[in-house]
Protein backbone atom coordinates (compact mmCIF):
# COMPACT_ATOMS: atom_id res chain seq x y z
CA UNK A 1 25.09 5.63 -4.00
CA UNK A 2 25.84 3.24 -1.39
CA UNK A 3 24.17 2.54 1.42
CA UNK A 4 23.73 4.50 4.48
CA UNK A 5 24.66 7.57 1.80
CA UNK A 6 22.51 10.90 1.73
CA UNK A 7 21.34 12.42 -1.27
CA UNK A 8 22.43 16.14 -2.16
CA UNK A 9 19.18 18.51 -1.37
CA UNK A 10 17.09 18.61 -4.55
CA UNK A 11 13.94 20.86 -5.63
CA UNK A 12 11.18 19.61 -6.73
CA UNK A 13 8.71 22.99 -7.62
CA UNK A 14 8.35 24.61 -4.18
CA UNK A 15 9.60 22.08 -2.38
CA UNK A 16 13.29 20.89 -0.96
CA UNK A 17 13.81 17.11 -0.06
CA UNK A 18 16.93 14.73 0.65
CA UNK A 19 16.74 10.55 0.24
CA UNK A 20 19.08 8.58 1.80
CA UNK A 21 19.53 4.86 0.31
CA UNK A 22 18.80 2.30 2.95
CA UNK A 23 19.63 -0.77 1.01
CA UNK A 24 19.40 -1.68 -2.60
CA UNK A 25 18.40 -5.60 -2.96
CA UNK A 26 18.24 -6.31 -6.97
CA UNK A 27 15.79 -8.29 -8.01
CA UNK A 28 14.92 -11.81 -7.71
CA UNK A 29 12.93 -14.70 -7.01
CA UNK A 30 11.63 -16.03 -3.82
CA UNK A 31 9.91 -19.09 -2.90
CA UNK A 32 6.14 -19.55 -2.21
CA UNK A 33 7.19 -21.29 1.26
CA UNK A 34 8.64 -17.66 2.18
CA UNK A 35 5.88 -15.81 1.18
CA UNK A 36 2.69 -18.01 1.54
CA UNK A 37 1.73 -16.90 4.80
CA UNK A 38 2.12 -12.88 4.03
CA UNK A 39 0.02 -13.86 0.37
CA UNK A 40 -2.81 -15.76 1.85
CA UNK A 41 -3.14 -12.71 5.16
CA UNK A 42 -3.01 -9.94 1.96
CA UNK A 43 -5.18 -11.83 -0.21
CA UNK A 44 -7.84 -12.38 2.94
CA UNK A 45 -8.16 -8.55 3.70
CA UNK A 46 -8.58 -7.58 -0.12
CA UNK A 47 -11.63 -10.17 -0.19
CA UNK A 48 -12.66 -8.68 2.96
CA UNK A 49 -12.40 -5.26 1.37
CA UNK A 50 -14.33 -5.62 -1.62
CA UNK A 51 -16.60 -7.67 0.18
CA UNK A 52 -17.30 -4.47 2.45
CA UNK A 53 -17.21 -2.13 -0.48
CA UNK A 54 -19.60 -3.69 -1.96
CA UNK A 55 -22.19 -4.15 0.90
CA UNK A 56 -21.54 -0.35 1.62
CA UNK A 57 -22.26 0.46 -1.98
CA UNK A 58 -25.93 -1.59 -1.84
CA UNK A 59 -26.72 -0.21 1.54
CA UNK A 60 -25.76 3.44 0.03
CA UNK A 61 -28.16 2.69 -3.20
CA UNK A 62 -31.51 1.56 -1.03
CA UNK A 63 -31.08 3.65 2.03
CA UNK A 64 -34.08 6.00 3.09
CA UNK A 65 -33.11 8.81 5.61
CA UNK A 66 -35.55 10.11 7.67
CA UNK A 67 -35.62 13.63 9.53
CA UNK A 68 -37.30 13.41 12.79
């Protein structure tokens, strides 16, 4: 396929769906100057994440409800 091309329609169980190929960019390196920004922003929110998780988790374990 090139790009820009549409797939023929193809079944998949009950289901019909077409794909069309946007781009195809093959593999390859990049450097860390192009990508250090994006890293360190993902990296922040998945330490953020877990760090929520986890608090959530504790407060889950120890927490009393009361009906009043």
């Amino acid at each position: 396929m090139k790009p820009g091309d549409v797939s023929n329609m193809i079944v998949v169980g009950n289901n019909y769906t077409f794909f069309r190929l946007n781009a195809h960019v093959p593999a390859g390196k990049v450097k860390l100057e192009d990508v250090k920004k994006d890293l360190r922003t993902d990296l922040q929110k998945r330490k953020y994440d877990q760090l929520r998780s986890s608090l959530d988790k504790r407060l889950r374990k120890t927490a009393k409800v009361e009906v009043l």
